[in-house]
C-alpha atoms as a PDB file:
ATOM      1  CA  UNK A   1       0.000   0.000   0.000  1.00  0.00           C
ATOM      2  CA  UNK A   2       1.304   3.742  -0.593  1.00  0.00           C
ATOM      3  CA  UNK A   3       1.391   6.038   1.646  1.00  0.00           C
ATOM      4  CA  UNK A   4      -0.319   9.234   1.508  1.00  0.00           C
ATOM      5  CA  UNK A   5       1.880  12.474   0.022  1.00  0.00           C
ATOM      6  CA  UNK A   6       2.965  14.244   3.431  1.00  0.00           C
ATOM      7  CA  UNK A   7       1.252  17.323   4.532  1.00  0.00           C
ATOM      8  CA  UNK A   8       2.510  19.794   2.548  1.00  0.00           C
ATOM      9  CA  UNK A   9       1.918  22.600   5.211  1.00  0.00           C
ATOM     10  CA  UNK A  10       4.808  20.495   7.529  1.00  0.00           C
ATOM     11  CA  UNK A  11       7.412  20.663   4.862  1.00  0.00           C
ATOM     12  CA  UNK A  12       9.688  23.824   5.042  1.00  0.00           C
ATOM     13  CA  UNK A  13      10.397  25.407   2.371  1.00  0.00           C
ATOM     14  CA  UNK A  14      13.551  26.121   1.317  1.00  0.00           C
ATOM     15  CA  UNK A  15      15.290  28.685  -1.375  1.00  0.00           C
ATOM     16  CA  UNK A  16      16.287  30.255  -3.368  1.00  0.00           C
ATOM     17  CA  UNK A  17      14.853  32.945  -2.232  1.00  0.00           C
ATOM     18  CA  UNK A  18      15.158  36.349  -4.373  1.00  0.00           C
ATOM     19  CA  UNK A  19      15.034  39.305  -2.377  1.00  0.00           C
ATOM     20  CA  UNK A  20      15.164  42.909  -3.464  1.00  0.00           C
ATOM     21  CA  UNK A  21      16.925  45.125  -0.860  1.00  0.00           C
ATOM     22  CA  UNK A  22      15.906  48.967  -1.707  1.00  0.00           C
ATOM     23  CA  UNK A  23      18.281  52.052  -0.167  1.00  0.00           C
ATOM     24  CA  UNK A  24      19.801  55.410  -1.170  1.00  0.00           C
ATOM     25  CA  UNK A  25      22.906  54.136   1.812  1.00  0.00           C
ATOM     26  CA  UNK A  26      25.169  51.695  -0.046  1.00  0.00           C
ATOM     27  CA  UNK A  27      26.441  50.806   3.546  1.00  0.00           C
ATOM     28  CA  UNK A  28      23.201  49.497   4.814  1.00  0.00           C
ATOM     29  CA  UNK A  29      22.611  47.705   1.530  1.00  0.00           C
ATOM     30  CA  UNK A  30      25.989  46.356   2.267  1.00  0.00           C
ATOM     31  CA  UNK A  31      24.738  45.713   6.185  1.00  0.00           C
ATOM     32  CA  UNK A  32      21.703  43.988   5.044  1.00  0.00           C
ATOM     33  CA  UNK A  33      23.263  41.245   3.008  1.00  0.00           C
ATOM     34  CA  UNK A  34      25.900  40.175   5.384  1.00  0.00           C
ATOM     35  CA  UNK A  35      23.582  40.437   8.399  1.00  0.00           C
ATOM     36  CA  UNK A  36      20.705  38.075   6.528  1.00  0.00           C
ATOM     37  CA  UNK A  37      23.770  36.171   4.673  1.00  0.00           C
ATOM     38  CA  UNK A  38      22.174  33.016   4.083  1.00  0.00           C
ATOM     39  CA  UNK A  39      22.871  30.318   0.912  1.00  0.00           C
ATOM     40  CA  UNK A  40      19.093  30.517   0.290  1.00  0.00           C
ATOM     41  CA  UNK A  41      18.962  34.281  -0.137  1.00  0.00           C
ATOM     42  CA  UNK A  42      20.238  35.771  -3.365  1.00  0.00           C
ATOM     43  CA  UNK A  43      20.046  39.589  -3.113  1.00  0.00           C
ATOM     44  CA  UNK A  44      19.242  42.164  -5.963  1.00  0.00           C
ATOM     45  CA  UNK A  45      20.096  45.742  -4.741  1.00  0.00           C
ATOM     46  CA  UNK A  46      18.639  49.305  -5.978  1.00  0.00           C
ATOM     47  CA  UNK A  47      19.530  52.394  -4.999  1.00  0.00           C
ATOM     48  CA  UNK A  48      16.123  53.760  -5.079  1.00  0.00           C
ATOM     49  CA  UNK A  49      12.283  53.148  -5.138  1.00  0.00           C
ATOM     50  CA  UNK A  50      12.439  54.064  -9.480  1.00  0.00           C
ATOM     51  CA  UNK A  51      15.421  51.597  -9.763  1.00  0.00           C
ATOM     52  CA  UNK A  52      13.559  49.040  -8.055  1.00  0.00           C
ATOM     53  CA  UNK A  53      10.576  49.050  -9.593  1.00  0.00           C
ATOM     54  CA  UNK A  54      12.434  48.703 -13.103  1.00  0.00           C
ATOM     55  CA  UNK A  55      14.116  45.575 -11.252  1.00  0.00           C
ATOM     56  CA  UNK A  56      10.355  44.220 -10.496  1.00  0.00           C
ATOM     57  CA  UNK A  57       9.061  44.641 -13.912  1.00  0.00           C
ATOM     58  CA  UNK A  58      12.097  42.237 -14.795  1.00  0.00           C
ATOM     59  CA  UNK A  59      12.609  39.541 -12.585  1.00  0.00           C
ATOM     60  CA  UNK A  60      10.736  37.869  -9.897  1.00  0.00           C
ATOM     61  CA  UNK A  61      10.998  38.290  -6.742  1.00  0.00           C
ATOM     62  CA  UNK A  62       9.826  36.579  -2.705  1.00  0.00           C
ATOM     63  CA  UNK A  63      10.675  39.905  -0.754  1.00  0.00           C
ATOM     64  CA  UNK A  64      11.421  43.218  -0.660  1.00  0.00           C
ATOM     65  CA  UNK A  65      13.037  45.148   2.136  1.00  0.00           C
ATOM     66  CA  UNK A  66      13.436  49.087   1.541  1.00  0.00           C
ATOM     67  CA  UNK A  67      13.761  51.964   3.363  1.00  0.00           C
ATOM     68  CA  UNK A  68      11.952  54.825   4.164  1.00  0.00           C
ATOM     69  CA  UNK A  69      13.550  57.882   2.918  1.00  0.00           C
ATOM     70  CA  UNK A  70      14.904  58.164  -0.104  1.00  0.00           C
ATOM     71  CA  UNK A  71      15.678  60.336  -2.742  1.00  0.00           C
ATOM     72  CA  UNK A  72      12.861  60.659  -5.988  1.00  0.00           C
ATOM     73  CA  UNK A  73      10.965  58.177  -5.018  1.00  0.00           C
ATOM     74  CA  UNK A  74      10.240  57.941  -1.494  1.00  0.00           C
ATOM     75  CA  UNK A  75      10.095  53.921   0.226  1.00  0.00           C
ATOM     76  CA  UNK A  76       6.231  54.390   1.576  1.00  0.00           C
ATOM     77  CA  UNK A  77       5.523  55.742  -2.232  1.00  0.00           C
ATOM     78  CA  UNK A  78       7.494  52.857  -3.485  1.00  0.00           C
ATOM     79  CA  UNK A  79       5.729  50.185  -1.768  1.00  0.00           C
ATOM     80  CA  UNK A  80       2.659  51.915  -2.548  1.00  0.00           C
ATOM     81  CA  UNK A  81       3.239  51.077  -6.088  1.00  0.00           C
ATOM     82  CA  UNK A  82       4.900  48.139  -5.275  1.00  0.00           C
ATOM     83  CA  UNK A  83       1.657  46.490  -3.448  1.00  0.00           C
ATOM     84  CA  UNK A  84      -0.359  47.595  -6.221  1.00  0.00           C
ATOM     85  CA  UNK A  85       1.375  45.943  -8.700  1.00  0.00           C
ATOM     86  CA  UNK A  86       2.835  43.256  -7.254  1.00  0.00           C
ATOM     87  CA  UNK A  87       0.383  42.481  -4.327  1.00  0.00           C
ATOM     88  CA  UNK A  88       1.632  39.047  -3.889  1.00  0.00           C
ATOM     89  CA  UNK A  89       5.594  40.031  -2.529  1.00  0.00           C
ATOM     90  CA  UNK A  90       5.738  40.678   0.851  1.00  0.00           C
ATOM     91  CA  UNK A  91       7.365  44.675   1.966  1.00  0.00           C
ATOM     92  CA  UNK A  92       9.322  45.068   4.612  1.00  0.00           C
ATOM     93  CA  UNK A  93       9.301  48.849   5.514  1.00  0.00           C
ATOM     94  CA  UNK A  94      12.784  50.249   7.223  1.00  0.00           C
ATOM     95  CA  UNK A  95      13.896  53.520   8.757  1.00  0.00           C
ATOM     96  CA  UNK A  96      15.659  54.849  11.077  1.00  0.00           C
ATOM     97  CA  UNK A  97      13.142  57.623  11.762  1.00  0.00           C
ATOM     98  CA  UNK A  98       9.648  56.002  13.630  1.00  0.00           C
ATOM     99  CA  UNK A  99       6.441  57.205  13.005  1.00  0.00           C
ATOM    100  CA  UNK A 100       3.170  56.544  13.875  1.00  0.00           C
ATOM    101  CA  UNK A 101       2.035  56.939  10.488  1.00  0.00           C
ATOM    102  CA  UNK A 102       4.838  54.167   9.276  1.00  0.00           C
ATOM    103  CA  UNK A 103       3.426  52.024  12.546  1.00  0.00           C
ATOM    104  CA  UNK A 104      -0.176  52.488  11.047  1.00  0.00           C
ATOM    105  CA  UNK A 105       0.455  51.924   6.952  1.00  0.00           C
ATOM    106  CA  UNK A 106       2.623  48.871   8.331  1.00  0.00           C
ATOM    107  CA  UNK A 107      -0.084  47.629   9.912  1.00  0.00           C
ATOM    108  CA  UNK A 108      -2.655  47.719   7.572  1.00  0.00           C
ATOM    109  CA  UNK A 109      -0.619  46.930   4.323  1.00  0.00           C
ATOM    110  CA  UNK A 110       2.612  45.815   4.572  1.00  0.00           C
ATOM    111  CA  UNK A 111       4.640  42.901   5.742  1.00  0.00           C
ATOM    112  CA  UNK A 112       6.576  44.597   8.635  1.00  0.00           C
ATOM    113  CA  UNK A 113       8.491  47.414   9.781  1.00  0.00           C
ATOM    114  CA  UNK A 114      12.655  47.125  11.170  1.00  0.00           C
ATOM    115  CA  UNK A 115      13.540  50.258  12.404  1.00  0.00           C
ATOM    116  CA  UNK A 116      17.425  51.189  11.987  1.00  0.00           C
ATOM    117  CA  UNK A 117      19.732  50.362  13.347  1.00  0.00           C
ATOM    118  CA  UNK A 118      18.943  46.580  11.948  1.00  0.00           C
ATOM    119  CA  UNK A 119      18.776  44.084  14.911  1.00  0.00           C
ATOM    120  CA  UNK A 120      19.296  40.968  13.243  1.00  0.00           C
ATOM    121  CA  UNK A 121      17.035  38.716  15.197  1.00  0.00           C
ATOM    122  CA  UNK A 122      13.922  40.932  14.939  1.00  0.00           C
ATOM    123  CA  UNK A 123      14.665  41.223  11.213  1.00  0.00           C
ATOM    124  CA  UNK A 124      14.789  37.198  10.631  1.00  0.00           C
ATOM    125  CA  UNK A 125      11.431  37.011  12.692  1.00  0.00           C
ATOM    126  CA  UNK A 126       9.857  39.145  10.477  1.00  0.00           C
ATOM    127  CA  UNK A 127      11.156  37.778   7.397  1.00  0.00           C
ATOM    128  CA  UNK A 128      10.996  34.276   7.804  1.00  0.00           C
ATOM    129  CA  UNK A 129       7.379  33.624   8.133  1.00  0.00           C
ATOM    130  CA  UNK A 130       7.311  36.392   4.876  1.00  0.00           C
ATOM    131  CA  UNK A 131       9.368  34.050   2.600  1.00  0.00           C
ATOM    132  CA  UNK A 132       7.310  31.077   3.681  1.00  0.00           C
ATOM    133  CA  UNK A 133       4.360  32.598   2.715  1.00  0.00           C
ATOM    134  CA  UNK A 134       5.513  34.386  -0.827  1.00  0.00           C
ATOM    135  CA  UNK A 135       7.876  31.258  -2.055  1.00  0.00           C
ATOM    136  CA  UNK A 136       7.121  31.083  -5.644  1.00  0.00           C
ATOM    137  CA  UNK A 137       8.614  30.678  -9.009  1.00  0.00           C
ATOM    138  CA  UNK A 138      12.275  32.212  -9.626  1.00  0.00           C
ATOM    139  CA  UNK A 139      13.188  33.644 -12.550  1.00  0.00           C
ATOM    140  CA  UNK A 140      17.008  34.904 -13.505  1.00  0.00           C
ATOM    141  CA  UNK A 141      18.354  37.295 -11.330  1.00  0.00           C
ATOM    142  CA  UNK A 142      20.040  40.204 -12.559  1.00  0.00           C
ATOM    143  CA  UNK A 143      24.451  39.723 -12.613  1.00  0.00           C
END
């Protein structure tokens, strides 16, 4: 007799996972890669919210992690867009700069909110469950 496929809910899921890291600060970009270095995370980086949303209109992505302020395109107008378009990836809204209005917008449309600096822990907490929910098809990632 066979048995039954397992639950697929009990599996993890594993990577790649494509994630899109979006800041104006080269050095956090730089932070945020070697704090989350994992082999199952392949990072894209843009340098701002119009950058990044030429990067989404090309390539597939599980998550996107970008800050608040930002030059030309601010990060709460970029995830605007972002959500609208894209509703299926999961934001992850950073700044070193808390506001209740960030606190609020989080809340009601977004994946989560890291303020700076970036504590490592909190920042896996909030993107772990993120990735297991978004894991999808990968396309090529930019070189």
């Amino acid at each position: 007799m066979q048995q039954p496929d397992a639950d697929k809910s009990d599996m993890a899921i594993t990577g790649p996972f494509n994630i899109l890291l979006v800041d104006d600060d080269s050095a956090t970009r730089i932070l945020l890669t070697r704090v989350l270095q994992q082999p199952e995370y392949v990072f894209t980086e843009a340098d701002d919210g119009v950058q990044a949303l030429d990067l989404l209109e090309k390539y597939c992505f599980d998550l996107i992690i970008t800050d608040l302020r930002m030059p030309d395109l601010d990060g709460i107008a970029f995830a605007v867009r972002a959500r609208a378009r894209w509703p299926h990836i999961p934001i992850v809204l950073m700044s070193g700069y808390f506001s209740e209005a960030a606190w609020k917008l989080v809340s009601e449309v977004f994946g989560g909110f890291i303020q700076k600096p970036i504590n490592r822990e909190m920042l896996i907490r909030i993107i772990q469950p993120l990735l297991a929910k978004s894991h999808g098809p990968i396309n090529s990632m930019p070189k």
